[in-house]
Each structure stands twice: as structure tokens, then as C-alpha cells.
N, C-alpha and C. Protein backbone atom coordinates (compact mmCIF):
# COMPACT_ATOMS: atom_id res chain seq x y z
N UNK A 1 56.32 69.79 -34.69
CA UNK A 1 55.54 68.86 -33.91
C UNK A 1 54.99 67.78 -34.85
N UNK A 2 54.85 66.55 -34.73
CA UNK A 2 54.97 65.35 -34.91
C UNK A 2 52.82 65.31 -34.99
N UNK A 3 52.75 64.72 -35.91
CA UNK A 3 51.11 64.80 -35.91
C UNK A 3 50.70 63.40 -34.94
N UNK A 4 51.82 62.80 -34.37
CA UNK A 4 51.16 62.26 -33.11
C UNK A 4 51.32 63.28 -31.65
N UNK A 5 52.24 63.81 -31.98
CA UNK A 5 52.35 65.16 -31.09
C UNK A 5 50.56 66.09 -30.70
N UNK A 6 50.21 66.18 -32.08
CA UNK A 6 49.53 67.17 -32.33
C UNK A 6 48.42 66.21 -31.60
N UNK A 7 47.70 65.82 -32.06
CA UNK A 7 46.87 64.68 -31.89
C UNK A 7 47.16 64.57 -30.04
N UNK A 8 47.97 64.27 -29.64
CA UNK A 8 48.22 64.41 -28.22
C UNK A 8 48.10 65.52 -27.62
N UNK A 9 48.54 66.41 -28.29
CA UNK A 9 48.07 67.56 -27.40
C UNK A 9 46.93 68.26 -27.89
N UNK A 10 45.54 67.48 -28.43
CA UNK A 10 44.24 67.84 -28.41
C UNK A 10 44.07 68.99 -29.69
N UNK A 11 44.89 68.88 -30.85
CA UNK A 11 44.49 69.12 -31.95
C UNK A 11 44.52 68.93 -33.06
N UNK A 12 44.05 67.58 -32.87
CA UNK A 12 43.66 66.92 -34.35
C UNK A 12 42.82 66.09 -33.70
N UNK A 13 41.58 66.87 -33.14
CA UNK A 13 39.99 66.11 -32.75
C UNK A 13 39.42 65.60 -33.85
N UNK A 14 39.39 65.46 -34.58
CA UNK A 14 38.89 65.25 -35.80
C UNK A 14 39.60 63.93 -36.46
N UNK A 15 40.69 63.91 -36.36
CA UNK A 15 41.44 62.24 -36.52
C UNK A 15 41.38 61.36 -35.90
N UNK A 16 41.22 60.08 -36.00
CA UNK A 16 41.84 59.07 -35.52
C UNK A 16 43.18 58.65 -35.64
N UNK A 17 43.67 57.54 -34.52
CA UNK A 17 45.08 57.18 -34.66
C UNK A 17 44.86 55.37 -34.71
N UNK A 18 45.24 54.57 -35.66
CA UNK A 18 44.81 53.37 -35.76
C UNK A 18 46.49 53.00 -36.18
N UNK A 19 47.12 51.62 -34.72
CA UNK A 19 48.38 51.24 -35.04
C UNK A 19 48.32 50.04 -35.10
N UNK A 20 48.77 49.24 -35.93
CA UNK A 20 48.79 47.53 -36.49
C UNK A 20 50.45 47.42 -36.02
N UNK A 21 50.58 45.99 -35.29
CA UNK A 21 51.59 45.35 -34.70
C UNK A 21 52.09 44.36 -35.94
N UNK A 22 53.95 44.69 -36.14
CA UNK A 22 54.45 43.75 -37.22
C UNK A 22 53.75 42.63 -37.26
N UNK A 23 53.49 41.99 -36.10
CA UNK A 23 53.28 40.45 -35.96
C UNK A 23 51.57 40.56 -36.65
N UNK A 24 50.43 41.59 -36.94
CA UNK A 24 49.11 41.45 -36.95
C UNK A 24 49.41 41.53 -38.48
N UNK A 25 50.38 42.52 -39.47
CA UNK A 25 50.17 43.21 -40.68
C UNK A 25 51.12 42.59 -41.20
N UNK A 26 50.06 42.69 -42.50
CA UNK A 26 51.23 41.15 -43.55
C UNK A 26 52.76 42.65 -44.19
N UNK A 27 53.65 41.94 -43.99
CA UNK A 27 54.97 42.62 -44.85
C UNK A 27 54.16 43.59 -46.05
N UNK A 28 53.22 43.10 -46.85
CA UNK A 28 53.05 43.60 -48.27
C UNK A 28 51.61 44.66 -48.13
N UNK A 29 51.16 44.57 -46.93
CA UNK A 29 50.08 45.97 -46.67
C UNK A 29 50.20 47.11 -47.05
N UNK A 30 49.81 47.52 -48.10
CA UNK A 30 49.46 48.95 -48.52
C UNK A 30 49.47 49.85 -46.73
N UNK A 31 48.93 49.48 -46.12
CA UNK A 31 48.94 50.16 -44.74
C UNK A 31 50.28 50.42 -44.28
N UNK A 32 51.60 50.20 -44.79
CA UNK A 32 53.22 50.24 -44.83
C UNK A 32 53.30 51.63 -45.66
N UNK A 33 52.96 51.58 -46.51
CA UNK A 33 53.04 53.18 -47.07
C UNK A 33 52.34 54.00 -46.69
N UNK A 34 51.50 54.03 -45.75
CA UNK A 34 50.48 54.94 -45.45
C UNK A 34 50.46 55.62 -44.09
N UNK A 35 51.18 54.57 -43.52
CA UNK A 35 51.92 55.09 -42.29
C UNK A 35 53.31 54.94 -41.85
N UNK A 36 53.43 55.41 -40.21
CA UNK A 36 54.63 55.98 -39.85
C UNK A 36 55.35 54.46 -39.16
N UNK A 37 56.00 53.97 -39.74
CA UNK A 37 57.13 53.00 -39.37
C UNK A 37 57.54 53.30 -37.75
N UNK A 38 56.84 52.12 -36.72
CA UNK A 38 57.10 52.57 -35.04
C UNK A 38 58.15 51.02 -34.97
N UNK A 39 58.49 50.96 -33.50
CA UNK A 39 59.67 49.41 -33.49
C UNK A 39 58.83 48.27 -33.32
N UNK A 40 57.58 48.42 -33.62
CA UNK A 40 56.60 47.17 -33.64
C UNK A 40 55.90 46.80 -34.74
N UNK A 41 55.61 48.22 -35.35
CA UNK A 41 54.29 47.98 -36.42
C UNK A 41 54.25 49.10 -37.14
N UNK A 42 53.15 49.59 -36.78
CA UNK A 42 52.76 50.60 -38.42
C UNK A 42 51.98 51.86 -37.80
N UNK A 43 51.64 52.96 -37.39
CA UNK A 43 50.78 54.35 -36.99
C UNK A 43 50.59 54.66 -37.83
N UNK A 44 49.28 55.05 -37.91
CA UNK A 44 48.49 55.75 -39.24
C UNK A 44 47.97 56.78 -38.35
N UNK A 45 48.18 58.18 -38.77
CA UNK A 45 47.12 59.42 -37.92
C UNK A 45 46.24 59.66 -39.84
N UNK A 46 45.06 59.77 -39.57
CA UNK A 46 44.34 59.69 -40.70
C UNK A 46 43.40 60.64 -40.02
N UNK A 47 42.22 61.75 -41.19
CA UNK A 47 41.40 61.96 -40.61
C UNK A 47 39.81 61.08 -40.60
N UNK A 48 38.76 61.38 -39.66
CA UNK A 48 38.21 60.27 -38.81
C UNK A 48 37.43 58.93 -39.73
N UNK A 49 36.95 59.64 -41.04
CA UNK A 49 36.50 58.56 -42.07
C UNK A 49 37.00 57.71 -42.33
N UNK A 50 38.58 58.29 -42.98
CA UNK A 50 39.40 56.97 -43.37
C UNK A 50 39.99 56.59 -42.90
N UNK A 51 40.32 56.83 -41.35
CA UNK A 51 40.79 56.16 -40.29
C UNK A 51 39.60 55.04 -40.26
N UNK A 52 39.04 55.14 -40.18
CA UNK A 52 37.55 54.45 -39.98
C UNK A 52 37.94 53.22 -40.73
N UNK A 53 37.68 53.69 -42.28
CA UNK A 53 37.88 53.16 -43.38
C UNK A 53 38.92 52.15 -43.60
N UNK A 54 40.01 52.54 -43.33
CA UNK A 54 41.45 51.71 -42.84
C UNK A 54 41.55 50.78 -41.76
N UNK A 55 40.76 51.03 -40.68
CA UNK A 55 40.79 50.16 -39.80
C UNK A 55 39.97 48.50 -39.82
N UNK A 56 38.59 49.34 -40.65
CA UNK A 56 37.82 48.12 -41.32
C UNK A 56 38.84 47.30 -42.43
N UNK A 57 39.22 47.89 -42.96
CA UNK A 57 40.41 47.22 -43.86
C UNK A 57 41.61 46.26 -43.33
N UNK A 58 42.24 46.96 -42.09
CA UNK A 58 43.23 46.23 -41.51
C UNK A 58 42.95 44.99 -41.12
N UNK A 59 41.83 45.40 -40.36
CA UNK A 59 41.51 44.23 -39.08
C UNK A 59 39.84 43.59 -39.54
N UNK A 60 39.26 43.99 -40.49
CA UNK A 60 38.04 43.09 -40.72
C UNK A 60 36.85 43.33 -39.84
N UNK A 61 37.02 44.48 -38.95
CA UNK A 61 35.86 44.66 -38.28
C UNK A 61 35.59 46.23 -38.32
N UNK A 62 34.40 46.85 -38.42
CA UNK A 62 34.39 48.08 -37.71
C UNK A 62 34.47 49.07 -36.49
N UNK A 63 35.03 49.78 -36.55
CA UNK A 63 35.92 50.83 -35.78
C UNK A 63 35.37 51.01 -34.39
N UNK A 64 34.05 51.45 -34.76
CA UNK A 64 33.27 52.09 -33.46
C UNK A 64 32.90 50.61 -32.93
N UNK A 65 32.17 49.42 -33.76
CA UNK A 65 32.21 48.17 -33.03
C UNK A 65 32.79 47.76 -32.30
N UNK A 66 33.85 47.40 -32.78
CA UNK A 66 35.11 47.75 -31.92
C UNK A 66 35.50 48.03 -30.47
N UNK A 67 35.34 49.11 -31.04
CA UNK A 67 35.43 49.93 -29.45
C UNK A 67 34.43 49.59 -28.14
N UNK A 68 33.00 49.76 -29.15
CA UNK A 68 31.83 49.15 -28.30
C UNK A 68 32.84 47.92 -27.48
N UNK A 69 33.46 47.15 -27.84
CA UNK A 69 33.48 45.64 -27.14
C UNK A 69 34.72 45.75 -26.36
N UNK A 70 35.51 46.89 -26.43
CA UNK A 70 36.99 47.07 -25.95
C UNK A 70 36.33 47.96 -24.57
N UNK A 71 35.68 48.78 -24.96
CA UNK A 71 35.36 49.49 -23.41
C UNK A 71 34.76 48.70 -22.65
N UNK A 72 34.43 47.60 -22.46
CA UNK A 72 33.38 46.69 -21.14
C UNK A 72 34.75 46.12 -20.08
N UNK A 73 36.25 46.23 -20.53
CA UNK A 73 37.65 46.09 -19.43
C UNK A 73 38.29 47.58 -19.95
N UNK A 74 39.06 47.80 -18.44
CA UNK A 74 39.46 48.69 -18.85
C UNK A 74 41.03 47.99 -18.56
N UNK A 75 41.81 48.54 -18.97
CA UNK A 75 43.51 48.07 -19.29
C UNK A 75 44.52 49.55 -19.71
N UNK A 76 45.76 49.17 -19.40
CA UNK A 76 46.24 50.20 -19.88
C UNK A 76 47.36 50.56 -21.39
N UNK A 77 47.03 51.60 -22.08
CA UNK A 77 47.12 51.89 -23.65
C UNK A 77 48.25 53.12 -23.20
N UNK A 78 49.77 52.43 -24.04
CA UNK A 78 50.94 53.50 -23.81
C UNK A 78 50.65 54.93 -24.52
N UNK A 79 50.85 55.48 -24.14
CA UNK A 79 50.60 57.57 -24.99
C UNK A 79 51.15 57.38 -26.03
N UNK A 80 52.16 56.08 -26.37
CA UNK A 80 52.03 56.99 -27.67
C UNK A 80 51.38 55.63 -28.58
N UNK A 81 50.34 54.99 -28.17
CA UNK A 81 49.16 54.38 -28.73
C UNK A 81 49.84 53.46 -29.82
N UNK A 82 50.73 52.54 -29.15
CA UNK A 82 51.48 51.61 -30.12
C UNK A 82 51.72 50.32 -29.24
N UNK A 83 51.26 50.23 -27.90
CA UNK A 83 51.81 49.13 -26.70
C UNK A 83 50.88 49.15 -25.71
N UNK A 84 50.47 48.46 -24.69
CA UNK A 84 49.59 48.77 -23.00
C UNK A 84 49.91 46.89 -22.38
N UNK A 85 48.72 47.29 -21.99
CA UNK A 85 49.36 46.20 -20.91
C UNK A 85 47.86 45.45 -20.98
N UNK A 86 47.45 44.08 -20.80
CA UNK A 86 46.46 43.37 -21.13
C UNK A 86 45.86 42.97 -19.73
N UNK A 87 44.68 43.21 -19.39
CA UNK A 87 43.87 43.46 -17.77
C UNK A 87 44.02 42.14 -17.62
N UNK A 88 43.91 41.30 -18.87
CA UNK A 88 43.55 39.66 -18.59
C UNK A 88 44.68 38.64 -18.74
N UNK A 89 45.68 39.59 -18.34
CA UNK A 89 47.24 38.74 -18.32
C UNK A 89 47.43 38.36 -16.79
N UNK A 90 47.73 37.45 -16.50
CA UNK A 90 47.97 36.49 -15.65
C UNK A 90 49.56 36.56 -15.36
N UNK A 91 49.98 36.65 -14.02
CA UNK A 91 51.28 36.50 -13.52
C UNK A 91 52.05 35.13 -14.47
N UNK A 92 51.52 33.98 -14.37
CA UNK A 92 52.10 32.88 -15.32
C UNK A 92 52.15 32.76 -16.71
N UNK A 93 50.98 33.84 -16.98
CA UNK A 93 51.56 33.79 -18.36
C UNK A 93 52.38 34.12 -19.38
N UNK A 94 52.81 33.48 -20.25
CA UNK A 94 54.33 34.36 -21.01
C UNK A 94 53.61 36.14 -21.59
N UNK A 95 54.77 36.17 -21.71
CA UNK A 95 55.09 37.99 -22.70
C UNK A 95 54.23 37.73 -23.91
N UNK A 96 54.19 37.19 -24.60
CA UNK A 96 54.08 37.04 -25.79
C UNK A 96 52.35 36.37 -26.20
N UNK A 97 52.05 36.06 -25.13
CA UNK A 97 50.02 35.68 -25.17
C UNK A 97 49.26 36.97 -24.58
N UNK A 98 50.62 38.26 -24.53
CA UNK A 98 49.76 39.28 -24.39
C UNK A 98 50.14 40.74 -24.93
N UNK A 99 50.19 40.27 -26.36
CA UNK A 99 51.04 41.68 -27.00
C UNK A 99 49.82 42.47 -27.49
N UNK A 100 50.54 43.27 -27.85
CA UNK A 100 48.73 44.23 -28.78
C UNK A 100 48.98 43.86 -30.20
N UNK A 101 47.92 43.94 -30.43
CA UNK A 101 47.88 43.55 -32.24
C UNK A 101 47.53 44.87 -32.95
N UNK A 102 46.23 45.45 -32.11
CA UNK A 102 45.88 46.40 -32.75
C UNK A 102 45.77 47.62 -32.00
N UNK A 103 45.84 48.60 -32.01
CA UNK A 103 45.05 50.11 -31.17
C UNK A 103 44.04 50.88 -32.30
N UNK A 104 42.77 51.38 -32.03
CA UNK A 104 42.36 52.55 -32.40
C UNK A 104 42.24 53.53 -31.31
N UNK A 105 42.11 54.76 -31.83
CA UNK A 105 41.98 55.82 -30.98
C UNK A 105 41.70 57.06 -31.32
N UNK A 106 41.06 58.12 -30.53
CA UNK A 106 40.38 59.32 -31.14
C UNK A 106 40.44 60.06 -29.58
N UNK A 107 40.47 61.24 -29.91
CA UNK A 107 39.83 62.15 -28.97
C UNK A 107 38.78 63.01 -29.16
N UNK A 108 38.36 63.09 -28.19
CA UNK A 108 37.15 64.03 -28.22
C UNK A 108 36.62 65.09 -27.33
N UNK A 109 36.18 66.67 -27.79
CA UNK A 109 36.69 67.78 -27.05
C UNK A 109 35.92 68.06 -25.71
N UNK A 110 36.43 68.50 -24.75
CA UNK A 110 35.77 68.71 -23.32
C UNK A 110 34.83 69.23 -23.99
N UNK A 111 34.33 68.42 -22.67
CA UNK A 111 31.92 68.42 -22.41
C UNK A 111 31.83 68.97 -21.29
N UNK A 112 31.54 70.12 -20.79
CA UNK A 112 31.17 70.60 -19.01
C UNK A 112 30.32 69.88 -19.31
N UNK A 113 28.91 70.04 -20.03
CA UNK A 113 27.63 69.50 -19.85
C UNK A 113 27.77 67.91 -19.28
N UNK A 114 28.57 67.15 -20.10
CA UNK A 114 28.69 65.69 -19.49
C UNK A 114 28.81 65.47 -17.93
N UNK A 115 30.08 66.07 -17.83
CA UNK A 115 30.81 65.96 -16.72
C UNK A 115 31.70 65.22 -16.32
N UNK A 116 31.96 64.72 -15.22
CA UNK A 116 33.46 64.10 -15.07
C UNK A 116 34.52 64.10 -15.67
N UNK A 117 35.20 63.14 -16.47
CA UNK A 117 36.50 63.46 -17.24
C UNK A 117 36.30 64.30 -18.20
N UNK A 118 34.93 64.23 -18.93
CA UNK A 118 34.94 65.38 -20.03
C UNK A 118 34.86 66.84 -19.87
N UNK A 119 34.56 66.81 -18.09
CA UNK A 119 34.61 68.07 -17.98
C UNK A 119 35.94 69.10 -17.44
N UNK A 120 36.78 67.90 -17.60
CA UNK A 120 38.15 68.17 -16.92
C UNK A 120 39.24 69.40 -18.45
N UNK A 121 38.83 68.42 -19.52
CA UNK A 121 39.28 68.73 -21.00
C UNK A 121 38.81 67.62 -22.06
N UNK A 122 39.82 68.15 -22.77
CA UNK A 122 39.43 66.91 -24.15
C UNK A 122 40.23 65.40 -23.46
N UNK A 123 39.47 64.69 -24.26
CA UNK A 123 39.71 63.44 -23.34
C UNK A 123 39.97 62.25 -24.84
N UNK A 124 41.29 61.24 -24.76
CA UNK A 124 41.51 60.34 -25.99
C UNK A 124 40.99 59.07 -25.26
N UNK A 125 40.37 58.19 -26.47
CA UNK A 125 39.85 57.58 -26.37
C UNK A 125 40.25 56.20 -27.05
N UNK A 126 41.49 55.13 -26.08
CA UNK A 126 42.31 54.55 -26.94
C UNK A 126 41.62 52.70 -26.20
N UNK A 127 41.11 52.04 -27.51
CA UNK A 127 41.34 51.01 -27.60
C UNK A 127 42.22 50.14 -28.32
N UNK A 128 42.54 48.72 -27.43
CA UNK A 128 43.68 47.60 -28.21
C UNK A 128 42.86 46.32 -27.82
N UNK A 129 43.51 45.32 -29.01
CA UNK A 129 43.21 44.43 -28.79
C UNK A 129 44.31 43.36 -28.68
N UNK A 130 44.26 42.20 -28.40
CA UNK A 130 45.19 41.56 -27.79
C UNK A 130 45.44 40.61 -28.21
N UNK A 131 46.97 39.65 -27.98
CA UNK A 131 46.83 38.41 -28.77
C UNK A 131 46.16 37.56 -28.26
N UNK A 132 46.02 37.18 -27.29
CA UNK A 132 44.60 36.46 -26.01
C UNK A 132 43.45 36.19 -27.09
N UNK A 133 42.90 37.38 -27.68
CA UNK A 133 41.78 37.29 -27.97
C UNK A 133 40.99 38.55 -27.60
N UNK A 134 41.38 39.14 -26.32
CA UNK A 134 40.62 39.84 -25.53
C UNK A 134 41.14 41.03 -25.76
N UNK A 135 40.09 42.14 -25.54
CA UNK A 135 39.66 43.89 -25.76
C UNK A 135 39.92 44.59 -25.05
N UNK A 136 40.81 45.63 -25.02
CA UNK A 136 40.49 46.68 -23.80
C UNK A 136 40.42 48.17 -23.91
N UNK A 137 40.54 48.75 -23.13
CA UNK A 137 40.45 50.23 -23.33
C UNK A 137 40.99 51.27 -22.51
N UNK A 138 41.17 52.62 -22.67
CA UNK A 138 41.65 53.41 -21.86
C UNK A 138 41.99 54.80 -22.13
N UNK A 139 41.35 55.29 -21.32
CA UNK A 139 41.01 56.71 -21.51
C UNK A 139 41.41 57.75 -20.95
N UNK A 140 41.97 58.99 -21.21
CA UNK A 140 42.73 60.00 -20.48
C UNK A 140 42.18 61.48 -20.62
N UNK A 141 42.29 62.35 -19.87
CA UNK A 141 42.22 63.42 -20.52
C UNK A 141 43.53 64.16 -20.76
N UNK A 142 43.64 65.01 -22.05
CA UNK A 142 44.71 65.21 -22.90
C UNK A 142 45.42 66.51 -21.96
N UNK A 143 46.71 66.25 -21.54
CA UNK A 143 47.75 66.77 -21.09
C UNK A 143 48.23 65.75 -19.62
N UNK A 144 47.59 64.87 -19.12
CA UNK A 144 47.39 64.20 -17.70
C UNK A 144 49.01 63.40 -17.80
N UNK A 145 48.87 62.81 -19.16
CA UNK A 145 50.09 61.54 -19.19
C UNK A 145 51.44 62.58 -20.25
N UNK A 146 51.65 63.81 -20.25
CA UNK A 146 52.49 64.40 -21.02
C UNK A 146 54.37 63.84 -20.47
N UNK A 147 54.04 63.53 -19.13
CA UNK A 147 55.40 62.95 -19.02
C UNK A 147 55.83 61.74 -19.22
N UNK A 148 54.92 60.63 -19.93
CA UNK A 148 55.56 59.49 -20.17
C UNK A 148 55.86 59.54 -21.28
């Protein structure tokens, strides 16, 4: 099993998954050796610090910030956290003013106490950002999307 495997099926709570798009990451990024070569860009499964750590590095901002500003739309983030689809894409607009640049993502383990999705199971927690400009997010609980 594939440690994006693992990570998908709710055990590697403790990692993050942070993927940079060819078009976002320069050719000569140390972030090329550090992760897994996808047909767009780059997957890093890291555990949650230096996922952290790496992501501030990639992209110039912090992680959880981040996210803060990606969860206020919600949009949809492919399972295997490398592609989605941009809420603020427009029928006229081309393919290409709405690719992903970036994803982070984490899961985190069912909460009865919370409730709702967390009380369903562990639930991933995947933001991207877009070439637009614009943030989004999207959230599952872990086994829901096993057939795409």
C-alpha cells in the first residue's frame, strides 16, 4: 500500500499531504526529490511539522493560514489530492484560469463528541488553491470516495 493509500484509508493521521502543480514549482525545487513524481506536479506525504514546514517553503505562506482562507468556499478536491474543480469557474471561462497550483491536506480522527461528519469517522481535510487567485476546500469522511 502506497502511503497515499495509507493516508486515505485513515492511517497516517498524523501526516499531511501537500501537492505543488508543474506549472506552480520551479524545475530545480529541492521539493522534486522529496516527493512522489504525479502527471502534474510533485506529492509530498510528510509527517505533520514538516509538511507544515515544506509547505511554508513551497508556497510562502503558512499551512493552517491557509486553510483558514480556503475553507470560507467550498469546491471540489480529487482523492487523490493532486486536481478539483474551482467553485469560482465560470462556464466561459477557459481550462487553464482554473487549474490547481497547490493542495494541502490532513486528516483528522472521528469526534462523536463533535458530531456530524466527525462523528461519522475520520474525516480529510483537503485544501487547493487556484490559478484565479481564489481558495477552496473540501472535506470527506475517510472511506465515502474509495471508488473514485
Amino acid at each position: 500500500m502506497s502511503n497515499l493509500d495509507e493516508f486515505l484509508a485513515g492511517e497516517r493521521l498524523d501526516d499531511v499531504v501537500f501537492y505543488l502543480s508543474d506549472a506552480y514549482l520551479a524545475d530545480d525545487s529541492r521539493l522534486r526529490e522529496v516527493g512522489t513524481e504525479t502527471d502534474g506536479g510533485v506529492r509530498l506525504i510528510l509527517d505533520g511539522e514538516t509538511g507544515r514546514s515544506a509547505f511554508q517553503a513551497g508556497t510562502g505562506m503558512g499551512a493552517m493560514e491557509f486553510a483558514k482562507t480556503a475553507m470560507d468556499a467550498d469546491g471540489e478536491i480529487a482523492r487523490s489530492l493532486d486536481d478539483g474543480a474551482c467553485p469560482f469557474a465560470g462556464d466561459d471561462d477557459a481550462a487553464d484560469d482554473h487549474e490547481v497550483q497547490f493542495v494541502f491536506a490532513f486528516a483528522e480522527a472521528q469526534n462523536e463528541e463533535v458530531g456530524g461528519l466527525y462523528a461519522e469517522g475520520d474525516v480529510v481535510h483537503a485544501y487547493a488553491h487556484c490559478t484565479c487567485g481564489e481558495s477552496y476546500s473540501h472535506k470527506w469522511v475517510i472511506g465515502e470516495r474509495d471508488g473514485e
